[in-house]
C-alpha atoms as a PDB file:
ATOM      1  CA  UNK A   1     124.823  81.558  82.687  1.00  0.00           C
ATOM      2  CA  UNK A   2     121.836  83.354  81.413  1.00  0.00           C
ATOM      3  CA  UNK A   3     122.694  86.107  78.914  1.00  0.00           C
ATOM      4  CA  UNK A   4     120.437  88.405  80.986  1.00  0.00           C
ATOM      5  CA  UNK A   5     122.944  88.759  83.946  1.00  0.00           C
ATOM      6  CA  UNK A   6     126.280  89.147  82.419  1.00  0.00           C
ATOM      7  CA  UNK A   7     125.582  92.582  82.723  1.00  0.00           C
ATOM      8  CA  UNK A   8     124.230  92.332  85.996  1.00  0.00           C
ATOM      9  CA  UNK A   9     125.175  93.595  89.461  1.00  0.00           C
ATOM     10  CA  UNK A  10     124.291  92.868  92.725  1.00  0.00           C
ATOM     11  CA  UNK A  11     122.600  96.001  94.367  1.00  0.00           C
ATOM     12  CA  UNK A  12     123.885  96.432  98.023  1.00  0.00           C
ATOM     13  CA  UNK A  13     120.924  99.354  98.418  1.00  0.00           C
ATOM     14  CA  UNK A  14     117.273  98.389  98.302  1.00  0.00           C
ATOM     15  CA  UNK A  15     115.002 100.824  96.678  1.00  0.00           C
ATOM     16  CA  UNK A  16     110.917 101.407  98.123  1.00  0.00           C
ATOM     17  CA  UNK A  17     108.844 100.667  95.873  1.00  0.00           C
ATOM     18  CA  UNK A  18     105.326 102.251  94.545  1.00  0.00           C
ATOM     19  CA  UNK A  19     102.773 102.077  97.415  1.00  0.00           C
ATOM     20  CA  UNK A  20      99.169 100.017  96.915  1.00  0.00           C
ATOM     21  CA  UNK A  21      96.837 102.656  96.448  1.00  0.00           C
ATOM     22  CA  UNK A  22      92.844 102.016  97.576  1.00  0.00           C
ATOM     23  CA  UNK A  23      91.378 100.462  94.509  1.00  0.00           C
ATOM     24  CA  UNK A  24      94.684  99.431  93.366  1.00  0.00           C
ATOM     25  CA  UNK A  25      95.244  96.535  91.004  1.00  0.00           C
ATOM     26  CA  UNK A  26      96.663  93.163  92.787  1.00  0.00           C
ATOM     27  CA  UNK A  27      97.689  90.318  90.078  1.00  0.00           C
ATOM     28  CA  UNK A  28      97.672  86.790  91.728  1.00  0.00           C
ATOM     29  CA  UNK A  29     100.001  84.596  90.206  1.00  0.00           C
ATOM     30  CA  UNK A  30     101.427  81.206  90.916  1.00  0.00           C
ATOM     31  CA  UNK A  31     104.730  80.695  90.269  1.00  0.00           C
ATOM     32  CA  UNK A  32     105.284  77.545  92.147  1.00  0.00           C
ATOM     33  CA  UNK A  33     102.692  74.466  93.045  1.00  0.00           C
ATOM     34  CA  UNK A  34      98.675  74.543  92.355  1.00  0.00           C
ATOM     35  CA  UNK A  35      95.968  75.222  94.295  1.00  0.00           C
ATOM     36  CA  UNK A  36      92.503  75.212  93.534  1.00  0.00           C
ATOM     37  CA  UNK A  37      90.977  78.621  93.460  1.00  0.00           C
ATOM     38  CA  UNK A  38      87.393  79.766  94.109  1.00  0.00           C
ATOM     39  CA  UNK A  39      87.817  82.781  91.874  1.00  0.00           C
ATOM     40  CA  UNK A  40      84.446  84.437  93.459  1.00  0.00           C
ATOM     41  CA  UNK A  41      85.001  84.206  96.972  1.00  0.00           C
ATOM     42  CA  UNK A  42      88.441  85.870  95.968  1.00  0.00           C
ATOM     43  CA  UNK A  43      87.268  88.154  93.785  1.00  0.00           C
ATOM     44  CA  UNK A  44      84.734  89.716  96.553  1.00  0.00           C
ATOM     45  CA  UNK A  45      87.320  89.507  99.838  1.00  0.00           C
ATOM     46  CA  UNK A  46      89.777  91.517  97.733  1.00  0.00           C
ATOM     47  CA  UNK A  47      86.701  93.593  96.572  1.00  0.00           C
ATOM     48  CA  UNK A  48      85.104  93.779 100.312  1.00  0.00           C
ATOM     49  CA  UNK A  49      88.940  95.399 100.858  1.00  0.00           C
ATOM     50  CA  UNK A  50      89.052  98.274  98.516  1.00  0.00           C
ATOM     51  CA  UNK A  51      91.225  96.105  95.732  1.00  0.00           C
ATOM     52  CA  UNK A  52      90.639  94.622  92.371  1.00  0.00           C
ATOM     53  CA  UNK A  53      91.883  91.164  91.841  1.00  0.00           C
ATOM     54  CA  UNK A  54      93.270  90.139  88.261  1.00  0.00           C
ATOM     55  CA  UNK A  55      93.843  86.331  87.888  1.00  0.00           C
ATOM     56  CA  UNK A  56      96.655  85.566  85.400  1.00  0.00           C
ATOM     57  CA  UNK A  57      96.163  82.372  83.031  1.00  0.00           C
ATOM     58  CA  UNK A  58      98.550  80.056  84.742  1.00  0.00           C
ATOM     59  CA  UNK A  59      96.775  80.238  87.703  1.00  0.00           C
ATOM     60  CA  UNK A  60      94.445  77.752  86.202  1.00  0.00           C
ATOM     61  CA  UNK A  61      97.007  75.229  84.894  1.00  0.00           C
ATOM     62  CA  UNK A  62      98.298  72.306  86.066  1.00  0.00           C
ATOM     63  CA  UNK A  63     101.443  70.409  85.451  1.00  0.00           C
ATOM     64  CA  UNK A  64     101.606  67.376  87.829  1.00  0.00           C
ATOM     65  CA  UNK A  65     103.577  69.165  91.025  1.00  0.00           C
ATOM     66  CA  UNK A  66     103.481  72.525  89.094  1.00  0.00           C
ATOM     67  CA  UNK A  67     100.948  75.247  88.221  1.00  0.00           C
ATOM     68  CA  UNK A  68     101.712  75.168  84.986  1.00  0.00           C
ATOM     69  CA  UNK A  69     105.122  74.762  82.818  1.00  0.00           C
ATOM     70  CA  UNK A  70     107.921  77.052  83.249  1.00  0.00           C
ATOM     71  CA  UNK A  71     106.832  78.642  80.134  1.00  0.00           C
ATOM     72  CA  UNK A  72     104.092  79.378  81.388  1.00  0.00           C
ATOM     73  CA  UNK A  73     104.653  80.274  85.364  1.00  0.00           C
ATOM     74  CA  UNK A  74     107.733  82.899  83.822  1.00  0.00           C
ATOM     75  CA  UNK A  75     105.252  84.564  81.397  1.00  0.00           C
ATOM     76  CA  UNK A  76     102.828  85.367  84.111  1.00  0.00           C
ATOM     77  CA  UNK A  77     105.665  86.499  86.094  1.00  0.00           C
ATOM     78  CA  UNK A  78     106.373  88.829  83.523  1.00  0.00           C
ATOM     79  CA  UNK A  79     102.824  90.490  82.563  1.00  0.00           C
ATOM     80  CA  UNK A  80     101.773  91.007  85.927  1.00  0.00           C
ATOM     81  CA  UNK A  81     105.462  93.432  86.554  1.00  0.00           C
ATOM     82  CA  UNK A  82     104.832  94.728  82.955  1.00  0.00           C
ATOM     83  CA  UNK A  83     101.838  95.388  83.494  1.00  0.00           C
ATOM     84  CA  UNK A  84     101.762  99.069  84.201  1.00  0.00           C
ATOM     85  CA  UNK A  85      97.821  98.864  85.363  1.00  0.00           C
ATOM     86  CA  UNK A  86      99.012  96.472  87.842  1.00  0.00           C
ATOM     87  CA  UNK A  87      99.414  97.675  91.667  1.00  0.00           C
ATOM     88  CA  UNK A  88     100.789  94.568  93.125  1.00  0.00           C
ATOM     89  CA  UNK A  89     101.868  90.848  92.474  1.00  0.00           C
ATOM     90  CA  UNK A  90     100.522  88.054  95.408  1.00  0.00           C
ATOM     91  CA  UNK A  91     101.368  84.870  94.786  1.00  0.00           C
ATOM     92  CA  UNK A  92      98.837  82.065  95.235  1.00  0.00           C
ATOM     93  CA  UNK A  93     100.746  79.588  97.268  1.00  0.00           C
ATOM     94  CA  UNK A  94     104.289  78.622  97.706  1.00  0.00           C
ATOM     95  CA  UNK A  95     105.283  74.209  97.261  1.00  0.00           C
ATOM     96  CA  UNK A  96     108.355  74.130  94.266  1.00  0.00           C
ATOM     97  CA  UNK A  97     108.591  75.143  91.092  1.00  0.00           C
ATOM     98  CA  UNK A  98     110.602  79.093  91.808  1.00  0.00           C
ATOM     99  CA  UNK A  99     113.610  78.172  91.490  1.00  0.00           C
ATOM    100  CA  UNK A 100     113.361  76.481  87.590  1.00  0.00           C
ATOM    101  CA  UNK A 101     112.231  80.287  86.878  1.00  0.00           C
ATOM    102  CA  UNK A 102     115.588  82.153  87.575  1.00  0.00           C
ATOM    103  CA  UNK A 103     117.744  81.996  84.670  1.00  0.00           C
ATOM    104  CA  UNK A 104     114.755  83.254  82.625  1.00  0.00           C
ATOM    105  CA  UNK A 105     114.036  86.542  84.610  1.00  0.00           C
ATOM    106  CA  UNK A 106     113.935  89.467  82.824  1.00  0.00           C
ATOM    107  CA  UNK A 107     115.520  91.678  85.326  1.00  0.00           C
ATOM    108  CA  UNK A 108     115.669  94.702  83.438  1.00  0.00           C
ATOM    109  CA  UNK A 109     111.882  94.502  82.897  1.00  0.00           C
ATOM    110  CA  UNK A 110     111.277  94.199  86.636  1.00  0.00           C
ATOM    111  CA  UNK A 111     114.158  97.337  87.489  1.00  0.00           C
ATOM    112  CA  UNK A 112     111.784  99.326  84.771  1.00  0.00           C
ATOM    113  CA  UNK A 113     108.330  97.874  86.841  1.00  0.00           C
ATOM    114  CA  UNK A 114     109.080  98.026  90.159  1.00  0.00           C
ATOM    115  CA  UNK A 115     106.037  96.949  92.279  1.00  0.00           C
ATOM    116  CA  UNK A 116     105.427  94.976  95.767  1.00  0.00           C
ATOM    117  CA  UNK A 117     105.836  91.280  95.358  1.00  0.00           C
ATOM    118  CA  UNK A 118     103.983  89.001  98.166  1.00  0.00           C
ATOM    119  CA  UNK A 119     104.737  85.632  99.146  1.00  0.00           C
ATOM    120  CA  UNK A 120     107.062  83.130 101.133  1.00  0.00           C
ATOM    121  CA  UNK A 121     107.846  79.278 101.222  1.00  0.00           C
ATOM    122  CA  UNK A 122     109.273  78.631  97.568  1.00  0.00           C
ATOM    123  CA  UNK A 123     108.766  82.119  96.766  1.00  0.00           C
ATOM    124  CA  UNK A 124     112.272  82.789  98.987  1.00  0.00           C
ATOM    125  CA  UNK A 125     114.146  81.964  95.722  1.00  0.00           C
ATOM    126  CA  UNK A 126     112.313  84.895  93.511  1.00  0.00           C
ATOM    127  CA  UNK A 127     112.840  87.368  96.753  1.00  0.00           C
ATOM    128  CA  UNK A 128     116.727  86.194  96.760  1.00  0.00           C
ATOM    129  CA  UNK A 129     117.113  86.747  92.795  1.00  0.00           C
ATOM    130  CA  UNK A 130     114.713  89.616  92.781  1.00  0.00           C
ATOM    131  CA  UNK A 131     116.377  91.793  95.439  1.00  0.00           C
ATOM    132  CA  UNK A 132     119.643  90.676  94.093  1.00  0.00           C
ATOM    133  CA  UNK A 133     119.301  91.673  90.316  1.00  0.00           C
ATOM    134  CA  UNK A 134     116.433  94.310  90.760  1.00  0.00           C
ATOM    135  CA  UNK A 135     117.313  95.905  93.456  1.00  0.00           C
ATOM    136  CA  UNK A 136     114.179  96.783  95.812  1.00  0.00           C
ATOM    137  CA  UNK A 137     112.103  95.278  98.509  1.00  0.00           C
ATOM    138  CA  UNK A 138     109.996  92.892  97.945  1.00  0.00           C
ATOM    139  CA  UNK A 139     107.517  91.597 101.137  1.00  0.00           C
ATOM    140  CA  UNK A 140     107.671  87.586 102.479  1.00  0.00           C
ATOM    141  CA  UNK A 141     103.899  87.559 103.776  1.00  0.00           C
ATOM    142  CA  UNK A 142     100.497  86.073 103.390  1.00  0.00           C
ATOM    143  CA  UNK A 143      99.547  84.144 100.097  1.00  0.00           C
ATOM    144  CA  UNK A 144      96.288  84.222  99.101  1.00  0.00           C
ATOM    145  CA  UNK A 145      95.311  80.499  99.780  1.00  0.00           C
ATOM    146  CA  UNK A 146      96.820  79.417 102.759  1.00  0.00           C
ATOM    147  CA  UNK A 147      96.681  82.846 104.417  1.00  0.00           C
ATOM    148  CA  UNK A 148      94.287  85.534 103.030  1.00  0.00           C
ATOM    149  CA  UNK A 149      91.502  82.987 102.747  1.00  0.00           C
ATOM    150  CA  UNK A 150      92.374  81.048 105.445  1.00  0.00           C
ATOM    151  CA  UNK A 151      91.671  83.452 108.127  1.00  0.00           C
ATOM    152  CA  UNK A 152      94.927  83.192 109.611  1.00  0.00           C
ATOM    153  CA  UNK A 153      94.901  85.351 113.355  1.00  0.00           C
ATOM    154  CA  UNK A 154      95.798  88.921 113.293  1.00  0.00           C
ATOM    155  CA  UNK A 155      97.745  91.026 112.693  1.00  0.00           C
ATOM    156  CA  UNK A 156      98.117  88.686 109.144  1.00  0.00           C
ATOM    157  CA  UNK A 157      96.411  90.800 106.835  1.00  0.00           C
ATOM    158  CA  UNK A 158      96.137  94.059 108.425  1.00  0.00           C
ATOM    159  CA  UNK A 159      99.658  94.522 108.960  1.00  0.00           C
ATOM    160  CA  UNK A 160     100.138  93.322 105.629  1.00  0.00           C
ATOM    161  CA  UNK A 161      97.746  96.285 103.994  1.00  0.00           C
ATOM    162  CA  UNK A 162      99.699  98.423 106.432  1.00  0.00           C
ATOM    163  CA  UNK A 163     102.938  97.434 105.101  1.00  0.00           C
ATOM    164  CA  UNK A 164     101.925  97.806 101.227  1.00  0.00           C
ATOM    165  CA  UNK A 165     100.475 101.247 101.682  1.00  0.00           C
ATOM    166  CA  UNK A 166     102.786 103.037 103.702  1.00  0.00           C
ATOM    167  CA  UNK A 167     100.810 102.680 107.078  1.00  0.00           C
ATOM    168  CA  UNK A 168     103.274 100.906 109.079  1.00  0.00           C
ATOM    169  CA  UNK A 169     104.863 102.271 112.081  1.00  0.00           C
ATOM    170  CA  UNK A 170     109.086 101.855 111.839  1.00  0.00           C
ATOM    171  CA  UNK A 171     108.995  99.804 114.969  1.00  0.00           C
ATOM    172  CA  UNK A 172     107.553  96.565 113.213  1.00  0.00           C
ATOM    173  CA  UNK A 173     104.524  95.258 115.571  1.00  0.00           C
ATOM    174  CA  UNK A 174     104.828  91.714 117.293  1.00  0.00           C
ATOM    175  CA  UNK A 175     101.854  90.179 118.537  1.00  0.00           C
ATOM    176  CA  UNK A 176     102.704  90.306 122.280  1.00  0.00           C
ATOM    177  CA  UNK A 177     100.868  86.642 122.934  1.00  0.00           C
ATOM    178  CA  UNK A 178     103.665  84.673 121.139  1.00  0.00           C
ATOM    179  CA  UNK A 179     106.726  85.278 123.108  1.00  0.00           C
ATOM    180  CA  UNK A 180     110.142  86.099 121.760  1.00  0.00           C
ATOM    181  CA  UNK A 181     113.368  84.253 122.521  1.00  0.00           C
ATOM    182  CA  UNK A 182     116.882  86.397 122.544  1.00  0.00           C
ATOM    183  CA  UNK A 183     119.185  83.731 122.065  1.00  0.00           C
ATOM    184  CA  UNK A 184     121.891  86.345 122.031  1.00  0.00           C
ATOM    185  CA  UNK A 185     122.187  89.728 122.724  1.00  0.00           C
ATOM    186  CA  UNK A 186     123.192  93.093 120.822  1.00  0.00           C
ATOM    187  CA  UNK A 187     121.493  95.429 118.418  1.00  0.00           C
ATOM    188  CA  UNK A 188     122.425  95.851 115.060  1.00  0.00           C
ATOM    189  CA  UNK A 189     121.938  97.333 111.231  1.00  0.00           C
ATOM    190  CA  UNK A 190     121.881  95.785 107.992  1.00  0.00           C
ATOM    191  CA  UNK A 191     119.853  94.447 104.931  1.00  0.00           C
ATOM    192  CA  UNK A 192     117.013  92.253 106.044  1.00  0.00           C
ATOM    193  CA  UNK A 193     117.540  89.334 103.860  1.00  0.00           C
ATOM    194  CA  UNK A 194     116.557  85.573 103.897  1.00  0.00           C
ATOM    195  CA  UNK A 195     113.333  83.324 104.003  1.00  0.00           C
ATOM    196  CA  UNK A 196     112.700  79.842 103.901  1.00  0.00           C
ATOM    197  CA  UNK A 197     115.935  78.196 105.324  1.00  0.00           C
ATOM    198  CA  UNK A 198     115.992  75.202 102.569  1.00  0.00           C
ATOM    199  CA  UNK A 199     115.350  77.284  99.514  1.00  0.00           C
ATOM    200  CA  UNK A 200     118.407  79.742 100.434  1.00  0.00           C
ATOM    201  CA  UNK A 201     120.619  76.634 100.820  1.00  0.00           C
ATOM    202  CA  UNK A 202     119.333  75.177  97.791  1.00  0.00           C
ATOM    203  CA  UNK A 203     120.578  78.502  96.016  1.00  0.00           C
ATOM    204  CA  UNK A 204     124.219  78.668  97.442  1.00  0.00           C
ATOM    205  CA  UNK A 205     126.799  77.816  94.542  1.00  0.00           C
ATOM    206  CA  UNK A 206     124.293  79.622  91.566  1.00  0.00           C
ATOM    207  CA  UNK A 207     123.855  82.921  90.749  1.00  0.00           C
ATOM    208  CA  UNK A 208     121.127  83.673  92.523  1.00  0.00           C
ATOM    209  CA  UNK A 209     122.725  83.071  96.465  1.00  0.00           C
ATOM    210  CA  UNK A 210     121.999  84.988  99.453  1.00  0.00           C
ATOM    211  CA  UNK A 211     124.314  87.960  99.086  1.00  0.00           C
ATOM    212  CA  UNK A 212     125.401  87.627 102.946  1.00  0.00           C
ATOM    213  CA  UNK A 213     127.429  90.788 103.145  1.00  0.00           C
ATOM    214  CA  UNK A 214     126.266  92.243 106.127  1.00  0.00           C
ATOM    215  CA  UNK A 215     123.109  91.615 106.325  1.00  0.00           C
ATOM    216  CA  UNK A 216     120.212  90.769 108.668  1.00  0.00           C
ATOM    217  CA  UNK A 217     119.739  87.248 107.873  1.00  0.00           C
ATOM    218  CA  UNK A 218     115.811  85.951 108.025  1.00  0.00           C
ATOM    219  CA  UNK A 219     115.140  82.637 108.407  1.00  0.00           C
ATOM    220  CA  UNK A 220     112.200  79.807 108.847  1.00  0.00           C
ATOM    221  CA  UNK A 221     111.138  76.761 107.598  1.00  0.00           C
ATOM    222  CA  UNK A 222     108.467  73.466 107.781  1.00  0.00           C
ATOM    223  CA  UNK A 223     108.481  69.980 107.965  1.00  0.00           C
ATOM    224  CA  UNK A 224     112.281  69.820 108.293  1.00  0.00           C
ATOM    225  CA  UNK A 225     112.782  67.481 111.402  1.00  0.00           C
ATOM    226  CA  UNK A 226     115.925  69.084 114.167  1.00  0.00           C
ATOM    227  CA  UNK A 227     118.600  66.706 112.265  1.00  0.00           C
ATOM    228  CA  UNK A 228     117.762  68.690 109.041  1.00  0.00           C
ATOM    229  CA  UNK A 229     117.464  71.897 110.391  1.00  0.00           C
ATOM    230  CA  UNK A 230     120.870  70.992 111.764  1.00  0.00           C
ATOM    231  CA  UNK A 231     122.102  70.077 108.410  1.00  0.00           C
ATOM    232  CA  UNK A 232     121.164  73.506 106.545  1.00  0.00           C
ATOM    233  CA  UNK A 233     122.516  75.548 108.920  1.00  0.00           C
ATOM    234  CA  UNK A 234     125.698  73.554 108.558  1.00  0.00           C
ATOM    235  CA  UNK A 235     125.689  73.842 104.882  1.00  0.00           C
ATOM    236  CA  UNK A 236     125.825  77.496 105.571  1.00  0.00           C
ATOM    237  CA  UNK A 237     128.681  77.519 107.773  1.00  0.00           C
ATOM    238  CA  UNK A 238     130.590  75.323 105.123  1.00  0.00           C
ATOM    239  CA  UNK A 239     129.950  77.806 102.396  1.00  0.00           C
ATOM    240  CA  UNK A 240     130.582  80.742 104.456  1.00  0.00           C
ATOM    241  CA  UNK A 241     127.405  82.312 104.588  1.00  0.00           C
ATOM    242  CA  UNK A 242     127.315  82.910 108.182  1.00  0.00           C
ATOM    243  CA  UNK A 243     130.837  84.708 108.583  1.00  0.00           C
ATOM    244  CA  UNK A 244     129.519  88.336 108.174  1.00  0.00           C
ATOM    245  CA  UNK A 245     126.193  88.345 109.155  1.00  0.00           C
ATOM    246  CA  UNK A 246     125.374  91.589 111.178  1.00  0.00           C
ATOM    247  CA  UNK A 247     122.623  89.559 113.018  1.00  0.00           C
ATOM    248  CA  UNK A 248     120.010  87.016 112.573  1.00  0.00           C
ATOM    249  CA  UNK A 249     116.169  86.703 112.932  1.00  0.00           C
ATOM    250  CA  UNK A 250     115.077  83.359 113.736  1.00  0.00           C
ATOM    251  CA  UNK A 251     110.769  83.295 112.125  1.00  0.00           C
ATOM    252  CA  UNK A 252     108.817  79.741 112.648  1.00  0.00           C
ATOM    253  CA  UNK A 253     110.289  76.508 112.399  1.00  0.00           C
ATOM    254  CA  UNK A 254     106.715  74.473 112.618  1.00  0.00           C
ATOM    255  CA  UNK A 255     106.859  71.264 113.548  1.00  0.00           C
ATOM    256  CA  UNK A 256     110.177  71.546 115.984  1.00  0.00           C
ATOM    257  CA  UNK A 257     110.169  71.323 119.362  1.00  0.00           C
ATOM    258  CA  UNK A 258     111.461  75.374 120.307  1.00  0.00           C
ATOM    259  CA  UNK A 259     113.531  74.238 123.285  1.00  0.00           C
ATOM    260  CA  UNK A 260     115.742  71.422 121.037  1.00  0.00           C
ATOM    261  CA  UNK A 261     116.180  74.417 118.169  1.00  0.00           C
ATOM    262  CA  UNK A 262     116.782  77.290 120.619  1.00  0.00           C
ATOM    263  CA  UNK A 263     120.023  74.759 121.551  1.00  0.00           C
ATOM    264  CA  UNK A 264     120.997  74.304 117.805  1.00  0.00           C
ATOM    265  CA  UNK A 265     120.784  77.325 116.985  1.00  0.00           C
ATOM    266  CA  UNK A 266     122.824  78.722 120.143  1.00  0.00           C
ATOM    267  CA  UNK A 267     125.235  76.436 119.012  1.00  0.00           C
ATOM    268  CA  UNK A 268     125.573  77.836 115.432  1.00  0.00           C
ATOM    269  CA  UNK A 269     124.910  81.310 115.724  1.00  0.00           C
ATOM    270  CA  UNK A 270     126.373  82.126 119.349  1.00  0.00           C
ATOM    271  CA  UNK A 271     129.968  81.930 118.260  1.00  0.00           C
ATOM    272  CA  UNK A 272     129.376  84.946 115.821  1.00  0.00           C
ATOM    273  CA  UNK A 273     129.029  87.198 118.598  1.00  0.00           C
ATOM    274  CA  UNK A 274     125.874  89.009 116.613  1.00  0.00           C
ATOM    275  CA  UNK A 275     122.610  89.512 118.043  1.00  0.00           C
ATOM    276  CA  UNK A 276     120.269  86.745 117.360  1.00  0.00           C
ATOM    277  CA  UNK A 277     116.138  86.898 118.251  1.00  0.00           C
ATOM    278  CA  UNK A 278     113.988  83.539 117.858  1.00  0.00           C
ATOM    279  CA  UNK A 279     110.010  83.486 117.967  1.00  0.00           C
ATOM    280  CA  UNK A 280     108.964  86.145 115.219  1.00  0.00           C
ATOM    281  CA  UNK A 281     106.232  84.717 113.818  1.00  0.00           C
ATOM    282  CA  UNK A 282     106.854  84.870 109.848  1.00  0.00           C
ATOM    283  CA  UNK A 283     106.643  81.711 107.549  1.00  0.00           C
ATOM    284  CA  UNK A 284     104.150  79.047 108.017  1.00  0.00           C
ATOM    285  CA  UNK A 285     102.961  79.645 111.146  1.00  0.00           C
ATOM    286  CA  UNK A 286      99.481  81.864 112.245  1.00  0.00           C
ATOM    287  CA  UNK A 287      99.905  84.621 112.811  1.00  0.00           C
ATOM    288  CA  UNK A 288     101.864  85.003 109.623  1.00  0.00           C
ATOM    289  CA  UNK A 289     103.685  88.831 109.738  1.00  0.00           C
ATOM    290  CA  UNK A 290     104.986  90.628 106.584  1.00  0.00           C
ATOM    291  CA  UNK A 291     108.618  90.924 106.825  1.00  0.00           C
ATOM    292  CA  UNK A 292     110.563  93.797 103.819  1.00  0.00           C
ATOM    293  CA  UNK A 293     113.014  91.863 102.122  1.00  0.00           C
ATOM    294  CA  UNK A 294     115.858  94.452 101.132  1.00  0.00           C
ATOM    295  CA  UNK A 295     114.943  96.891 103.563  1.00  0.00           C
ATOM    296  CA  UNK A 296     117.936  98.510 105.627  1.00  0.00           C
ATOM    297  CA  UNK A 297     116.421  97.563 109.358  1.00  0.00           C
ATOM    298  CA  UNK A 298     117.776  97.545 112.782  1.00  0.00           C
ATOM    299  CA  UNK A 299     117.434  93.957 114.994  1.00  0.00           C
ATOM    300  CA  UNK A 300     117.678  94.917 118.741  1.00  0.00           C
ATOM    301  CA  UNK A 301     117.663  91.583 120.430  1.00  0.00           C
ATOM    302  CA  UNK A 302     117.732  92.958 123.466  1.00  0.00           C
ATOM    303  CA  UNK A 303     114.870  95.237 123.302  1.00  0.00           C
ATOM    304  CA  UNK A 304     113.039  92.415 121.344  1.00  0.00           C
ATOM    305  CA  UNK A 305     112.473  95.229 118.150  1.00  0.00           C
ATOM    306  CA  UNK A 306     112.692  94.838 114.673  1.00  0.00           C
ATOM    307  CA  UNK A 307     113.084  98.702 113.193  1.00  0.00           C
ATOM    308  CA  UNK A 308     112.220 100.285 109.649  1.00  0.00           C
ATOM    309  CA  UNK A 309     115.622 101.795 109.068  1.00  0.00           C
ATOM    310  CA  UNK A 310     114.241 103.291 105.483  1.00  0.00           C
ATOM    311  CA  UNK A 311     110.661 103.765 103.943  1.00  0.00           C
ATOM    312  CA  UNK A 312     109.941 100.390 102.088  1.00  0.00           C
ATOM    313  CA  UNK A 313     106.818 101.724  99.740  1.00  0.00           C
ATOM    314  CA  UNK A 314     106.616 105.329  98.372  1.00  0.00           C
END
């Protein structure tokens, strides 16, 4: 294992971090695939919004499937947390790469930098190693590409600036067009944790696995046919990672038919006798809603709720 977490702990207690002030600082980096990136239609949407935008180098590499090499993707990583005239990190776009990064984090640098940290898809693996080893929130939401500049429906990016600044009401706000699905009933408190569904099983077995210990477990994924699906979930019953969940929050599965999962995942989750809500619409999906990783919440599945439990930016 990495010499940087022999001395590490898991923190069971997610701290808020700094709010994004008007004017702020956002660093866009890509720690996963590439994208192409028209730097001055970004540079004037984040300016039309009250932000600057700094672009860090490796957003203009390329390495075949990667933005750049791990070297490079890692070092970014780092400058934009050190960074102390840096408000907050987006990432450009998710695809793989996050997960070659982890045994290089310097975690003591990002405990010292604490800052919000946007993105979802392959980013799940930084939020899971992040929130394990630096101990506060960090936000699965919009990426710049395939969000923010793709004019994904609202409340995408307001509720997003809401989140980041402080602005957001502790009952979390769910477009009331896209229904929600209580697959089993209850209310109850813990650690919103999670993301994509494949990257958390890829994780299980390293040092960087969902810490499951009563927590609010968030998933979603794409692409992944109703067999699959079936298949990760399974792999987390196998390695235990479903035996004491406090509840679980079901975001987009795109691409599967909602009646056919609903049925899987009754099948899984219903014998834990913990509340479980389908339907949120986090992940690939549009609307796409900004969900605090870390953050003590409260699921009421029978109230259809997600509840701020603790402030997530100061």
């Amino acid at each position: 294992m990495n010499s940087r977490l022999t001395a590490q702990v898991s923190y069971k207690a997610h701290s808020a971090v700094p709010a994004l002030p008007t004017g702020g600082v956002i660093a866009l980096i890509a720690p996963a695939g590439p994208a192409e990136l028209d730097l001055e239609l970004a540079t004037q949407w984040m300016a039309a919004r009250g932000y600057q935008l700094r672009v860090l180098p490796g957003v203009w590499e390329k390495d075949g499937y990667l933005a750049g090499s791990d070297a490079v993707r890692l070092r970014d990583l780092h400058d934009a947390f050190a960074d102390e005239s840096v408000d907050a990190i987006f990432c450009l776009r998710g695809g793989y790469g996050c997960p070659r990064l982890l045994a290089g984090i310097d975690f003591a640098l990002l405990r010292r930098n604490p800052k919000p940290f946007v993105g979802y898809s392959d980013i799940t693996a930084l939020h899971l190693a992040i929130t394990r080893y630096a101990g506060f929130v960090t936000f699965h939401g919009a990426m710049l590409n395939a969000d923010l500049l793709g004019n994904k429906l609202e409340p995408t990016e307001s509720g997003l600036w809401q989140m980041l600044s402080g602005q957001r009401s502790p009952v979390l706000e769910h477009p009331p067009a896209f229904a929600l699905t209580t697959l089993a009933p209850g209310s109850a408190s813990g650690r919103l944790l999670g993301g994509n569904l494949s990257m958390i099983c890829a994780t299980i077995g390293s040092a960087f696995e969902l810490d499951d210990e009563g927590i609010i477990l968030f998933i979603e994924d794409v692409n992944e046919p109703l067999y699959r699906v079936d298949r990760l979930l399974t792999h987390l019953r196998l390695a235990g990672k479903l035996n004491r969940l406090r509840g679980v929050l079901v975001g987009d599965f795109a691409g599967v038919d909602s009646v056919a999962l609903h049925r899987l995942l009754q099948q899984e989750l219903g014998p834990l006798g913990i509340p479980v809500l389908a339907g949120w619409r986090s992940g690939h999906c549009n609307p796409n809603l900004t969900l605090p990783l870390g953050a003590q919440v409260r699921l009421d599945a029978d109230q259809q709720q997600l509840v701020l439990e603790q402030p997530v930016v100061t």
